[in-house]
N, C-alpha and C. Protein backbone atom coordinates (compact mmCIF):
# COMPACT_ATOMS: atom_id res chain seq x y z
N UNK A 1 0.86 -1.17 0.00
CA UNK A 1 0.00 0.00 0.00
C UNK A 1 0.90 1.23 0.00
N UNK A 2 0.40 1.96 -0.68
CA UNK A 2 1.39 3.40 -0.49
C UNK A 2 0.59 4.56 -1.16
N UNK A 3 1.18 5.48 -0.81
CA UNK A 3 0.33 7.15 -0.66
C UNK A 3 1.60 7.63 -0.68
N UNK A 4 1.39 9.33 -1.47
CA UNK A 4 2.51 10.71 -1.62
C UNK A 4 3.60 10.45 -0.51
N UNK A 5 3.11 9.86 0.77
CA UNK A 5 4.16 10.59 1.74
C UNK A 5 4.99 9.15 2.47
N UNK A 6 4.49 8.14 1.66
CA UNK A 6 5.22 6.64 1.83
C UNK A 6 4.48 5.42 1.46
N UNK A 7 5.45 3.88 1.99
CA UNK A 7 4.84 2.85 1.02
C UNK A 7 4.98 2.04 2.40
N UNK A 8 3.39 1.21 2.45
CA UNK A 8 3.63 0.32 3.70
C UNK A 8 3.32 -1.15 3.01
N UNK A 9 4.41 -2.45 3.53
CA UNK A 9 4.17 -3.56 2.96
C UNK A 9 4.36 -4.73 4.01
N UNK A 10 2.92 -5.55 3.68
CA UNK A 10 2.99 -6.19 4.61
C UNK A 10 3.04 -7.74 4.16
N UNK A 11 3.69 -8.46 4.48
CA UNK A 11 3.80 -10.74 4.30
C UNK A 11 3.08 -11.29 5.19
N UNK A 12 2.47 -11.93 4.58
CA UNK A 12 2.07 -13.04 5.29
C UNK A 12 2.98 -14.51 5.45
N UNK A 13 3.35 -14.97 4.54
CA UNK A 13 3.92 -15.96 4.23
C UNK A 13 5.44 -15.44 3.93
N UNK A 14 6.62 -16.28 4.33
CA UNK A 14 6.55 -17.62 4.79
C UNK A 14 6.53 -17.05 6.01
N UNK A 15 6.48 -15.62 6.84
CA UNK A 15 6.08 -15.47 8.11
C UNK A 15 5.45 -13.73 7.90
N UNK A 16 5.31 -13.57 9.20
CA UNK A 16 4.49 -12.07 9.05
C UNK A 16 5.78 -11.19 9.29
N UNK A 17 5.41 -10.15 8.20
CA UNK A 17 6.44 -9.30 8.10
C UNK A 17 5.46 -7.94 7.88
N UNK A 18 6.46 -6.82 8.23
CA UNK A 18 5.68 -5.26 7.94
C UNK A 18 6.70 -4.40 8.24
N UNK A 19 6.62 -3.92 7.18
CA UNK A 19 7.71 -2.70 6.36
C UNK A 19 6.81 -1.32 5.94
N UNK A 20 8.28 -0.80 6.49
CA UNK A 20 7.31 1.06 6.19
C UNK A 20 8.45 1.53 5.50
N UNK A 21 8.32 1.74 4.30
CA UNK A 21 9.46 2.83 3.81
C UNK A 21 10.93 2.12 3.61
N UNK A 22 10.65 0.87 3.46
CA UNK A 22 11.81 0.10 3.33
C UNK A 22 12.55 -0.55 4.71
N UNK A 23 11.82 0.14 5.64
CA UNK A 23 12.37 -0.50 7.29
C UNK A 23 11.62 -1.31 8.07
N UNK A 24 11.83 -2.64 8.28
CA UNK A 24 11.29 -3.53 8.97
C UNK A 24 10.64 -3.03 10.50
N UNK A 25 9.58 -3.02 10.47
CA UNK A 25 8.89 -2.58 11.53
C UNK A 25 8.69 -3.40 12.66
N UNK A 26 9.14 -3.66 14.03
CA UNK A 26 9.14 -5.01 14.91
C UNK A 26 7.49 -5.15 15.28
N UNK A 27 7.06 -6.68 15.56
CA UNK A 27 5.85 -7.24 15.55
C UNK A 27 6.15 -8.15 16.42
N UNK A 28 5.14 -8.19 17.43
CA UNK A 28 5.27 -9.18 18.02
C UNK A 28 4.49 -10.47 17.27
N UNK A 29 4.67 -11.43 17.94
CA UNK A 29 4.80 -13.12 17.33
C UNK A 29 3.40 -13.54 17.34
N UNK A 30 2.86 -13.80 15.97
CA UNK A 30 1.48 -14.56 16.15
C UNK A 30 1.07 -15.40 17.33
N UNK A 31 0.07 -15.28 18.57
CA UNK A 31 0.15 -16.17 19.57
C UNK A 31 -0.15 -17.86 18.78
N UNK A 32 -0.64 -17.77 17.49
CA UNK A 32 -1.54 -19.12 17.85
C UNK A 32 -0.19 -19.65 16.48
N UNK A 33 0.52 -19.05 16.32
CA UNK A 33 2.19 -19.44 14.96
C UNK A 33 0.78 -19.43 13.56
N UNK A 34 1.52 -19.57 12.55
CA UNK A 34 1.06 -19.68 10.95
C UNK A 34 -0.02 -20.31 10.75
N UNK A 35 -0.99 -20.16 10.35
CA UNK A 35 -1.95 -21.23 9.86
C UNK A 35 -0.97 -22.14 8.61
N UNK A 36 -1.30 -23.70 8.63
CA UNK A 36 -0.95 -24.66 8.21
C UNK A 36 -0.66 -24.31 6.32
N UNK A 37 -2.06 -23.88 5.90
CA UNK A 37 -2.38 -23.78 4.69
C UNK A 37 -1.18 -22.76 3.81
N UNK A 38 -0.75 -21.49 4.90
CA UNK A 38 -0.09 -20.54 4.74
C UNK A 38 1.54 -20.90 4.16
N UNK A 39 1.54 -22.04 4.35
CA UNK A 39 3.14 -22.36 4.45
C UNK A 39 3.31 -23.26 3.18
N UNK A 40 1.80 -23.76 2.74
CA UNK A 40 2.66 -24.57 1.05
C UNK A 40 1.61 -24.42 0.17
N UNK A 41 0.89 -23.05 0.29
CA UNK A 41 -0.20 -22.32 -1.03
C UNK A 41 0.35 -20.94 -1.22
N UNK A 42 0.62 -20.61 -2.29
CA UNK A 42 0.68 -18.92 -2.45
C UNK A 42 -0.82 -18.56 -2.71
N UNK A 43 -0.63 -17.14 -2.84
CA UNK A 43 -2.36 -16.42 -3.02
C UNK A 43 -2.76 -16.56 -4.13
N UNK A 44 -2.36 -17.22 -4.98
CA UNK A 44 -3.46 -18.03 -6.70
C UNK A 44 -3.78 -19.32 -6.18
N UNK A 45 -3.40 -19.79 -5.52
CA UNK A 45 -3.67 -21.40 -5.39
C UNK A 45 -4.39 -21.54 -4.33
N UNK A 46 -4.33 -20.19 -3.04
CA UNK A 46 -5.30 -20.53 -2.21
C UNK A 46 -6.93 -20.06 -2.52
N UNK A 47 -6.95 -18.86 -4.25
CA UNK A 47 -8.19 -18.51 -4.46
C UNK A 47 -8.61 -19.34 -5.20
N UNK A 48 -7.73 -20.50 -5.50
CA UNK A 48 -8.43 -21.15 -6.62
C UNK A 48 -8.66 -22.58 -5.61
N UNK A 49 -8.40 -22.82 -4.77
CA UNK A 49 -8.63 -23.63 -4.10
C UNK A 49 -10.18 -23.35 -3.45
N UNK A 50 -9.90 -22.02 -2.76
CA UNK A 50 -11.33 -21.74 -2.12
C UNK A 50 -12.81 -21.71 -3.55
N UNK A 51 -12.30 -21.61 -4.49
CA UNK A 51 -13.55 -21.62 -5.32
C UNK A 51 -13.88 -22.87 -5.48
N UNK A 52 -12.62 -23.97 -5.41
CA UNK A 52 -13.31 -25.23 -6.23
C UNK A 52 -14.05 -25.92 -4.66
N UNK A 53 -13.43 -25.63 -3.73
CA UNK A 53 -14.25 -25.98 -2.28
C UNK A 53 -15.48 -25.08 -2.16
N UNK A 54 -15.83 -23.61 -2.43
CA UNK A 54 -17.33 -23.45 -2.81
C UNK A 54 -18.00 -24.68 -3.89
N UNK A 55 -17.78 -24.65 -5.04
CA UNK A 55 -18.02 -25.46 -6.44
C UNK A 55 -18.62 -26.42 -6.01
N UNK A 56 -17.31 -27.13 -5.22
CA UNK A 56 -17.74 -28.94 -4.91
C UNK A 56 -18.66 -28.98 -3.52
N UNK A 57 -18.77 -27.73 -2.38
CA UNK A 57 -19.63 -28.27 -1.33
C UNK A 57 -18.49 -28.46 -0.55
N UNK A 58 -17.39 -28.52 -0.17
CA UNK A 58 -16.65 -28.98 0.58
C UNK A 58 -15.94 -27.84 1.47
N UNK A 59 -15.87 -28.54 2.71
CA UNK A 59 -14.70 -27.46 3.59
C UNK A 59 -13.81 -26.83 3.32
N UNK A 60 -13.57 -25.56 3.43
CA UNK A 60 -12.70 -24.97 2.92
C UNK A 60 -11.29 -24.96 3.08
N UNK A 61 -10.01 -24.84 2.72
CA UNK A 61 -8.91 -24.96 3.54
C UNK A 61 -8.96 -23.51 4.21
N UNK A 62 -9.62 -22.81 3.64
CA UNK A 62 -8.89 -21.08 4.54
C UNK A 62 -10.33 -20.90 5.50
N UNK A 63 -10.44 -21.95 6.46
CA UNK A 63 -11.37 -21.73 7.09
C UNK A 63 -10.83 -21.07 8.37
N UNK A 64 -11.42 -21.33 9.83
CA UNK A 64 -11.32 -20.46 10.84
C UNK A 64 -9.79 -20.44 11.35
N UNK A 65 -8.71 -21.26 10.99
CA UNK A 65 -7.69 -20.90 11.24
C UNK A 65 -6.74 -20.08 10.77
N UNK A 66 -7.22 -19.79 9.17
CA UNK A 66 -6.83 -18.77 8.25
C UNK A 66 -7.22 -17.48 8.76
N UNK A 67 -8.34 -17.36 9.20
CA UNK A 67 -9.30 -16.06 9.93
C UNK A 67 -8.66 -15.49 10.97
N UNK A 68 -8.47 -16.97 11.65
CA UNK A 68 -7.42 -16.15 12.80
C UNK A 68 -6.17 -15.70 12.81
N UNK A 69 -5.15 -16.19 11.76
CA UNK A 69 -3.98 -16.12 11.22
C UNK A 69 -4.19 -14.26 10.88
N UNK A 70 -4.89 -14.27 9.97
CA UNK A 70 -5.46 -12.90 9.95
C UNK A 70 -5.32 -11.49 10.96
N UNK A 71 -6.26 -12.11 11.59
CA UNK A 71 -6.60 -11.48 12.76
C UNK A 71 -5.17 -10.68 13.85
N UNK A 72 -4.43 -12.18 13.76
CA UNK A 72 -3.51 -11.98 14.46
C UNK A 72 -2.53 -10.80 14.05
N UNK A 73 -2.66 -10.60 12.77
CA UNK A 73 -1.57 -9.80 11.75
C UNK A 73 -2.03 -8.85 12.56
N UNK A 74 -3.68 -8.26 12.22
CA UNK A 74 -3.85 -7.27 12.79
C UNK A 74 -3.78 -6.66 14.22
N UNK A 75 -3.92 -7.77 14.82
CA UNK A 75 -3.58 -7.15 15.87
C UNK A 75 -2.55 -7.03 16.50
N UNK A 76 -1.56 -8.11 16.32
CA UNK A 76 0.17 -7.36 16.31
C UNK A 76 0.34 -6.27 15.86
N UNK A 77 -0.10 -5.64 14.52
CA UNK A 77 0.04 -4.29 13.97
C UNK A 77 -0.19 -3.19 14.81
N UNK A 78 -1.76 -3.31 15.40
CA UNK A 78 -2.24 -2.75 16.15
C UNK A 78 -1.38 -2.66 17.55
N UNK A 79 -1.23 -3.73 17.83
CA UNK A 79 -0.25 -3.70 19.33
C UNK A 79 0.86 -2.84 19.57
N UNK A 80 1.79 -2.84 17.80
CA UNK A 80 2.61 -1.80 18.16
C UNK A 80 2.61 -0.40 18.58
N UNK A 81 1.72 0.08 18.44
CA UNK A 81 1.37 1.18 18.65
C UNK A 81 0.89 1.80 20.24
N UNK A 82 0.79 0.34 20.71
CA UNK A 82 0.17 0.43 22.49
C UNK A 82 1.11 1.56 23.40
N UNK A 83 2.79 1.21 22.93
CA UNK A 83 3.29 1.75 24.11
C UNK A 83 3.66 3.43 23.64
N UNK A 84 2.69 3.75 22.65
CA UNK A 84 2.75 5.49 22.65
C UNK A 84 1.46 6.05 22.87
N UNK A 85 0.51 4.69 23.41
CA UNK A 85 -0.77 5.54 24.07
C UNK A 85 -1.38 5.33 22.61
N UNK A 86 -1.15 5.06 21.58
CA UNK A 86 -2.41 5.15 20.10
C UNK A 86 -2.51 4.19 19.53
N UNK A 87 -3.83 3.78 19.11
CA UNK A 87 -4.01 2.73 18.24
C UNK A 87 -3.57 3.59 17.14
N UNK A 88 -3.68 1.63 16.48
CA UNK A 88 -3.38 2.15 14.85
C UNK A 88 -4.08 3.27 14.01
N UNK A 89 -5.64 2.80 14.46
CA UNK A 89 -6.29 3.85 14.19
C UNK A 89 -6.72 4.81 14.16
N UNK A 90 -5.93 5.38 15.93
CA UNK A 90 -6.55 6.40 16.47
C UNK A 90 -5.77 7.97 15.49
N UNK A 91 -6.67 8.83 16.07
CA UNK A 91 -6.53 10.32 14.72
C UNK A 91 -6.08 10.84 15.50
N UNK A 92 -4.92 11.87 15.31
CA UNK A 92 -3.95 12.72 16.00
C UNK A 92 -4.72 14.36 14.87
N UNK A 93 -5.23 15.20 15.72
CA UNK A 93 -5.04 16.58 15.27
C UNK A 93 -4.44 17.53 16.04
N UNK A 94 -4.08 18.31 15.01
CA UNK A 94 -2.67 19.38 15.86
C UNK A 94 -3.93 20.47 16.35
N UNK A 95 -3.11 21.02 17.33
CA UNK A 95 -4.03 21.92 18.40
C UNK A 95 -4.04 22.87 17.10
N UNK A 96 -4.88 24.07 17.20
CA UNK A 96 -5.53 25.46 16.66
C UNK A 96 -6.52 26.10 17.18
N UNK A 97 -6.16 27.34 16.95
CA UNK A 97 -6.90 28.58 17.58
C UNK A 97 -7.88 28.89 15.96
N UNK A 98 -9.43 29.11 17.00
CA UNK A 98 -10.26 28.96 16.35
C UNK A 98 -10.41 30.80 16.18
N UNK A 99 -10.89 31.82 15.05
CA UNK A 99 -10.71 33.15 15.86
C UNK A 99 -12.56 33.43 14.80
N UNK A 100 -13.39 34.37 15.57
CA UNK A 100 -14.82 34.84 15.28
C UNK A 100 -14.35 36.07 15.86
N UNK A 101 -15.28 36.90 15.13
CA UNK A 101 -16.12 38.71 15.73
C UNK A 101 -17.36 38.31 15.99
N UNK A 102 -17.78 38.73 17.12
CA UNK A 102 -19.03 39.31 17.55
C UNK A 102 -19.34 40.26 17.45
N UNK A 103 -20.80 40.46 16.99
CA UNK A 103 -21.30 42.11 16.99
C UNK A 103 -22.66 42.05 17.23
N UNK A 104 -23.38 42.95 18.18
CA UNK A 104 -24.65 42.94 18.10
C UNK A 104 -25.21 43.84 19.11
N UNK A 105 -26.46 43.46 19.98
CA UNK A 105 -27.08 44.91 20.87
C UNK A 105 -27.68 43.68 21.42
N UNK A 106 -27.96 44.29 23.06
CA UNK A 106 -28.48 43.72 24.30
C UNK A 106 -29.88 44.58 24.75
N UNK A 107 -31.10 44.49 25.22
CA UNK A 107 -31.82 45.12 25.73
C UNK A 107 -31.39 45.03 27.09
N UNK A 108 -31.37 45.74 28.28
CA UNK A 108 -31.49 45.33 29.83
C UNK A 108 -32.46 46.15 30.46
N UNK A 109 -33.12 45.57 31.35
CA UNK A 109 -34.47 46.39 32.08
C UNK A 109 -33.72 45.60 33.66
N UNK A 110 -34.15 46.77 34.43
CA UNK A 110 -33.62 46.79 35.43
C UNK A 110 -34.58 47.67 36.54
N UNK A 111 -35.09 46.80 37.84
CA UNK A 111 -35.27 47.97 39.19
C UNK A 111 -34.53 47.97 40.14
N UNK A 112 -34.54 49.19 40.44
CA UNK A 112 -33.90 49.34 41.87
C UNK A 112 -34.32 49.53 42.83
N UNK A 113 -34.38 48.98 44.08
CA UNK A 113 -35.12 49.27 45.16
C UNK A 113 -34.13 48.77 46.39
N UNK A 114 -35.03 49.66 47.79
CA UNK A 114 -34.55 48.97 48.52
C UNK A 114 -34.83 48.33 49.95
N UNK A 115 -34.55 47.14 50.64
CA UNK A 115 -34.78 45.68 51.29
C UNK A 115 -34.24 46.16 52.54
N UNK A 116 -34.43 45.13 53.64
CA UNK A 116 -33.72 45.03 54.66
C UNK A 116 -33.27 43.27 54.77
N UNK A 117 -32.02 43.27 55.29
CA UNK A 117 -31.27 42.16 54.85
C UNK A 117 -30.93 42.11 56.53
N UNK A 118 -31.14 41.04 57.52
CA UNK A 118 -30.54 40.71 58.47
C UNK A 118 -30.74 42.15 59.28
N UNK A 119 -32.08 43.07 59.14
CA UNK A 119 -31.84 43.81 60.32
C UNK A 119 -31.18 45.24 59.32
N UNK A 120 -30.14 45.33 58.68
CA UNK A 120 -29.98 46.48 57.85
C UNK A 120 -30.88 46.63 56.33
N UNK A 121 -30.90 47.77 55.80
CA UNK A 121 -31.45 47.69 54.80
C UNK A 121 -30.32 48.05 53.78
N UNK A 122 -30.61 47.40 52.34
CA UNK A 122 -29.58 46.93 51.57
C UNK A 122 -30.34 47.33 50.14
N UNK A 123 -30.00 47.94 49.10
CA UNK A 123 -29.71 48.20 47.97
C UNK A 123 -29.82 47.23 47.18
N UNK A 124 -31.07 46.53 46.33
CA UNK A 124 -31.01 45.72 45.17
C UNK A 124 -31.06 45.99 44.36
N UNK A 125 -31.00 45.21 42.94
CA UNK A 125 -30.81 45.85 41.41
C UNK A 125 -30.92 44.48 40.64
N UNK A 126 -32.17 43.54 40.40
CA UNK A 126 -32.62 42.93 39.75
C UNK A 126 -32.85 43.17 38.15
N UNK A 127 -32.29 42.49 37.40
CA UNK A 127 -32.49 42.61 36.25
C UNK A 127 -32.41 41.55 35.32
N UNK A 128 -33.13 41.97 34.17
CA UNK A 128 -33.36 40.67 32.85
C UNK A 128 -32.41 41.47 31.30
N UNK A 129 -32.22 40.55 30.82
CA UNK A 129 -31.66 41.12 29.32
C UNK A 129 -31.51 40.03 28.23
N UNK A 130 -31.84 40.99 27.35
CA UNK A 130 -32.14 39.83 25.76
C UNK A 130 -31.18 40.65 24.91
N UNK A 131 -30.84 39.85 24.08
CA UNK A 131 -29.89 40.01 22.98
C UNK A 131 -29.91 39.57 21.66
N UNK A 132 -29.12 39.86 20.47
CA UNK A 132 -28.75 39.72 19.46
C UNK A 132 -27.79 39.54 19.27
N UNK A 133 -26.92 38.39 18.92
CA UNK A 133 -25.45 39.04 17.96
C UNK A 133 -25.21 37.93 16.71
N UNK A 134 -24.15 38.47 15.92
CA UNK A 134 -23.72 38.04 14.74
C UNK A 134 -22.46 37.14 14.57
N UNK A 135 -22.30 36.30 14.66
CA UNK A 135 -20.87 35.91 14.74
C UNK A 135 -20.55 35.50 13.13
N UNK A 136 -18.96 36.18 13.16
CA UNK A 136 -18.33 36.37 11.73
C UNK A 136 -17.21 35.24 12.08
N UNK A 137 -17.05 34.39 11.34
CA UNK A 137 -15.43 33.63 11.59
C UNK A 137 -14.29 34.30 10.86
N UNK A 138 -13.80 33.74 11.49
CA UNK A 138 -11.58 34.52 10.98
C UNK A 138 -10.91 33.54 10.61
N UNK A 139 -10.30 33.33 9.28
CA UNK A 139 -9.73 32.95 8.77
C UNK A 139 -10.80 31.11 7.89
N UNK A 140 -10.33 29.98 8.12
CA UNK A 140 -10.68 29.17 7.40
C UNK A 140 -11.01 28.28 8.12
N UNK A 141 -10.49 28.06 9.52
CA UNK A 141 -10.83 27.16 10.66
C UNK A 141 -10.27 25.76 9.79
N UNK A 142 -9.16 25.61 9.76
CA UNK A 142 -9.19 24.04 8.97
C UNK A 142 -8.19 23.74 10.02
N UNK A 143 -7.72 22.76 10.11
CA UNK A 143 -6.22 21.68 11.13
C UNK A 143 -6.09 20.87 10.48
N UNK A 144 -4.55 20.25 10.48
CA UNK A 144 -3.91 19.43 9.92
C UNK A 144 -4.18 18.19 10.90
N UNK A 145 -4.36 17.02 10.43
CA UNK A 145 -4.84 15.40 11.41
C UNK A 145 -4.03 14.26 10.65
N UNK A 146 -3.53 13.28 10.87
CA UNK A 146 -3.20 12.29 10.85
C UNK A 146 -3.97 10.99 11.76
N UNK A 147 -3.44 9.69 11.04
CA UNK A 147 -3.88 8.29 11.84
C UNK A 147 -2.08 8.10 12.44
N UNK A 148 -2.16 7.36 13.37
CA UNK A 148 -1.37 7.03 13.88
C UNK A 148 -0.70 6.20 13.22
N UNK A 149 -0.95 5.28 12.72
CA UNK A 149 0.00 4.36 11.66
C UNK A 149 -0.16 4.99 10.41
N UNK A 150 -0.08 5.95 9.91
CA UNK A 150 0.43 6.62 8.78
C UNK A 150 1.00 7.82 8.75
N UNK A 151 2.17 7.66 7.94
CA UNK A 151 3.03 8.85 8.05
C UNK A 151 2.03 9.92 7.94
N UNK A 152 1.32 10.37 6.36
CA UNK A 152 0.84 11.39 5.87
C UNK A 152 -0.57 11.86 6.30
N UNK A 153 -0.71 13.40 6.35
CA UNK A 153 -1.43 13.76 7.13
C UNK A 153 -2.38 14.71 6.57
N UNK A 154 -3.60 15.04 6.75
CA UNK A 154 -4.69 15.81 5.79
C UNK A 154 -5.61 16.98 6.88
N UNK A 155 -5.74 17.65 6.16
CA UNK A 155 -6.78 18.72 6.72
C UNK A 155 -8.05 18.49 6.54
N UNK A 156 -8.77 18.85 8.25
CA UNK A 156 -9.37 18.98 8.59
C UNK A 156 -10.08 20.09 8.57
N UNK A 157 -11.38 20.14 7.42
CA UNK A 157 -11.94 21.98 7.41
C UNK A 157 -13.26 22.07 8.16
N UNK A 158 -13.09 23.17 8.86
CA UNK A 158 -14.09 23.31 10.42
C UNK A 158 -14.92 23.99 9.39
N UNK A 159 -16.08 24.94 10.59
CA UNK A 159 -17.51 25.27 10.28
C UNK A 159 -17.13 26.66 9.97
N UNK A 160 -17.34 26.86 8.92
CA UNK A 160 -16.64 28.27 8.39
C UNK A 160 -18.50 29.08 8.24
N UNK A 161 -19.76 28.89 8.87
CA UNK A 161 -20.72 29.53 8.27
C UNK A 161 -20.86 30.90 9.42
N UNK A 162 -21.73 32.14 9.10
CA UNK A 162 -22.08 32.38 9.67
C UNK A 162 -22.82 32.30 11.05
N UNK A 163 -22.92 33.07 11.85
CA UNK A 163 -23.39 32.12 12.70
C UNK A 163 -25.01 33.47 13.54
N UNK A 164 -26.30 33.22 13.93
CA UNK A 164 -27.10 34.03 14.41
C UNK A 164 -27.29 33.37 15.97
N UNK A 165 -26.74 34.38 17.15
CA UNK A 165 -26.73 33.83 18.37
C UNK A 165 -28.21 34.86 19.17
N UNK A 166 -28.80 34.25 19.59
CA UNK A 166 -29.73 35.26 20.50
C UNK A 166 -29.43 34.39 22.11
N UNK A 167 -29.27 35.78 22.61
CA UNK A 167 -28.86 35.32 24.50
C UNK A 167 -30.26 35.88 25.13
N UNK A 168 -30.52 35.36 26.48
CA UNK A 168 -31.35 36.20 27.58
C UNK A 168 -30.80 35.47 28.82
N UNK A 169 -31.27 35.84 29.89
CA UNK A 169 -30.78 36.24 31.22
C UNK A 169 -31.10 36.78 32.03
N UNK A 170 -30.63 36.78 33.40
CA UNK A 170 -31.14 37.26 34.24
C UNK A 170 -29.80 37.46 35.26
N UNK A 171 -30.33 38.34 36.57
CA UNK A 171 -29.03 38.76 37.20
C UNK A 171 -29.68 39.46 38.18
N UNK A 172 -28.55 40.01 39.50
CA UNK A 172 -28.79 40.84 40.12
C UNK A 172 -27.71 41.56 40.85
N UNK A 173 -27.32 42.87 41.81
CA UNK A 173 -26.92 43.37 42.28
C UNK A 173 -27.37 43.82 43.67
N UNK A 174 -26.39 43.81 44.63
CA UNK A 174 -26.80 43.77 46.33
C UNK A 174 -26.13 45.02 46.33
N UNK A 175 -25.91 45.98 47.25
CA UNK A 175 -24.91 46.96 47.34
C UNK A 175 -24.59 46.18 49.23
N UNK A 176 -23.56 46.07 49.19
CA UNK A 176 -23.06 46.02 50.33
C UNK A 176 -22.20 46.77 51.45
N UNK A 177 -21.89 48.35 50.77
CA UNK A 177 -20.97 49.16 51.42
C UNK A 177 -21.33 50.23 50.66
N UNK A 178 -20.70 51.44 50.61
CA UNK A 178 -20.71 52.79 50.00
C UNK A 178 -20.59 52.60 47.98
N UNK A 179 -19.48 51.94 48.03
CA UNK A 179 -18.90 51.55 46.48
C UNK A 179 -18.98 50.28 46.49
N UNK A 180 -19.49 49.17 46.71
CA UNK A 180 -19.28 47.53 47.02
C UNK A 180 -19.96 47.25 46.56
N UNK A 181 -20.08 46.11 45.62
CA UNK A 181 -21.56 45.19 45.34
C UNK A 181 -21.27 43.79 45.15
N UNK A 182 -22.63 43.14 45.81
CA UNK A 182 -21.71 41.97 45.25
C UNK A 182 -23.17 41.69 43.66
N UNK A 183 -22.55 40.57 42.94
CA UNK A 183 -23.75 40.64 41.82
C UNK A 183 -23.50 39.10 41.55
N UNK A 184 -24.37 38.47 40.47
CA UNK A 184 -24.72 37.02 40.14
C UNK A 184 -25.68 37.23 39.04
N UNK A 185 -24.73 36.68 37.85
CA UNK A 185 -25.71 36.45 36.79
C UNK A 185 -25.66 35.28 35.80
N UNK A 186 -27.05 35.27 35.23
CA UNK A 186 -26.75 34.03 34.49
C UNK A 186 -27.15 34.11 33.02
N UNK A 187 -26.81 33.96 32.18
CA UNK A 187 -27.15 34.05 30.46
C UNK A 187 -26.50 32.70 29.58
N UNK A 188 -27.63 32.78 28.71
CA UNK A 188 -28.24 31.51 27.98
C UNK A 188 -27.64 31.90 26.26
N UNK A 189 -27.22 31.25 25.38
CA UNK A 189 -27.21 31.57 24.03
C UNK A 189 -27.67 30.41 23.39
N UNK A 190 -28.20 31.26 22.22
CA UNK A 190 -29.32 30.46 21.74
C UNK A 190 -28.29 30.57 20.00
N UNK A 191 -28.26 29.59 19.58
CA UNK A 191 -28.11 29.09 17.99
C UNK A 191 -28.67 28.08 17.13
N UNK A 192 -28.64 27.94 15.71
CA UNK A 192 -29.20 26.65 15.21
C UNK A 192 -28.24 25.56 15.71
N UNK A 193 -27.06 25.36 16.21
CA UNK A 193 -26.47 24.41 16.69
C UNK A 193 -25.60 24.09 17.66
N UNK A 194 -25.96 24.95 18.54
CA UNK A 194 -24.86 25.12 19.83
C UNK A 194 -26.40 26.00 20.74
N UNK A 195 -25.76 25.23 22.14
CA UNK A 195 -26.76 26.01 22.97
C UNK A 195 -25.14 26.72 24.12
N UNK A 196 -25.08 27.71 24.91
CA UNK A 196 -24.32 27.65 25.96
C UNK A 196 -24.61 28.42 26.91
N UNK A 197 -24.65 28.04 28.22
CA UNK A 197 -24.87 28.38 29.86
C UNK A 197 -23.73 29.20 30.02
N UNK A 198 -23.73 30.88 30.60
CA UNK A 198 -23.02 31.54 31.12
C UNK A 198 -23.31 31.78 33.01
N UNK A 199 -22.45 31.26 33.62
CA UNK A 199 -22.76 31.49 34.93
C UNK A 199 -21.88 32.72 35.53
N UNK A 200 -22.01 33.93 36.40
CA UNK A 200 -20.86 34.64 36.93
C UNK A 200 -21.08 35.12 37.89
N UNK A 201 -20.16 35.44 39.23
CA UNK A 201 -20.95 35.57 40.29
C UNK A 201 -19.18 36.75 40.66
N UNK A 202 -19.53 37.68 41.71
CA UNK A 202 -18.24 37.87 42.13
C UNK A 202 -18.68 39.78 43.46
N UNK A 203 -17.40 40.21 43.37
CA UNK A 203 -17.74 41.83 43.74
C UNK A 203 -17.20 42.76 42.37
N UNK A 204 -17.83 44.12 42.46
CA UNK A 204 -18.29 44.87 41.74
C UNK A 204 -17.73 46.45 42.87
N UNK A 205 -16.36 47.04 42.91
CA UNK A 205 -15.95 48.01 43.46
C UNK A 205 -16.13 49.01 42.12
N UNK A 206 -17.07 50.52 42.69
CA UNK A 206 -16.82 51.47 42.31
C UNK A 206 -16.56 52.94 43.09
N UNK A 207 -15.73 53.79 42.58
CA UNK A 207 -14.82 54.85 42.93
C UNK A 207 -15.06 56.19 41.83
């Protein structure tokens, strides 16, 4: 097998072998050794064998020990790859920074009034707010990915569409001192394919 960026070759017979690029790649040892058939048919004689054993009704020679002979290839193949944490198959993509503009307008309605809290009275500021915005993407959003058992590696192209977000929410403000507040809010965004929860809570000093 081979592709632009190398050539991988693999034997079955007269034992299992696998080569990348001309360099013998180490494998560990079939547990169950060669199937029998493997060692005095090449691959014309074992397809012409398996047809005339369809033809005639008869057992096949490349039956379940051939399967497993198989099997085993693959999963030695696969095995090598254990002690870097990846299957053969598994997909490696390189990190990237994704970059969007936002743009848009918020309504907020808000009262103020004021409570007694524990005996003092305290300064609230309850409020709701709805929104609009536009999100523009930056640049092409694509990443470069690979499989783990292959050298060569292909891009990955992200969601390059526009995007229409509407938020709402809710929140409030305590005054706790002269300039102090503490506040807690929460806002929702709304898209055709992404939903996301904003939680924020903290103090609020002004001077």
């Amino acid at each position: 097998m081979s592709c632009p960026t190398g050539v991988v070759r693999l034997e079955l017979v007269p034992e299992v072998r696998l080569e990348r690029n001309g360099v013998e790649v180490p494998l560990p040892a079939p547990p169950t050794g060669v199937a029998p058939v493997l060692e005095h048919l090449g691959y014309l004689a074992q397809m012409e064998a398996f047809v005339l054993d369809v033809l005639h009704g008869t057992t096949p020679e490349l039956g379940p020990a051939f399967g497993r002979a198989v099997l085993d290839v693959v999963s030695s193949y696969s095995g090598a790859y254990t002690e870097s944490g990846a299957g053969a198959g598994d997909l490696s993509v390189n990190e990237d920074w994704v970059h969007a503009l936002r743009g848009g307008g918020k309504l907020r309605l808000s009262q103020h009034f004021e409570t007694a809290v524990g005996g003092s009275s305290a300064v609230v500021e309850p409020r709701v707010t709805v929104g609009l915005l536009r999100e523009v993407p930056l640049g092409d959003r694509s990443s470069n990915a690979r499989f783990a058992a292959f050298g060569g590696g292909f891009a990955i192209e992200g969601d390059d569409r526009y995007r229409t977000v509407a938020t709402a929410g809710f929140g409030s403000d305590m005054r706790i001192g002269d300039d102090t507040f503490l506040f807690a809010d929460y806002e929702v965004e709304f898209s055709d394919d992404r939903r996301a929860h904003l939680f924020t809570g903290g103090v609020r000093v002004t001077w």
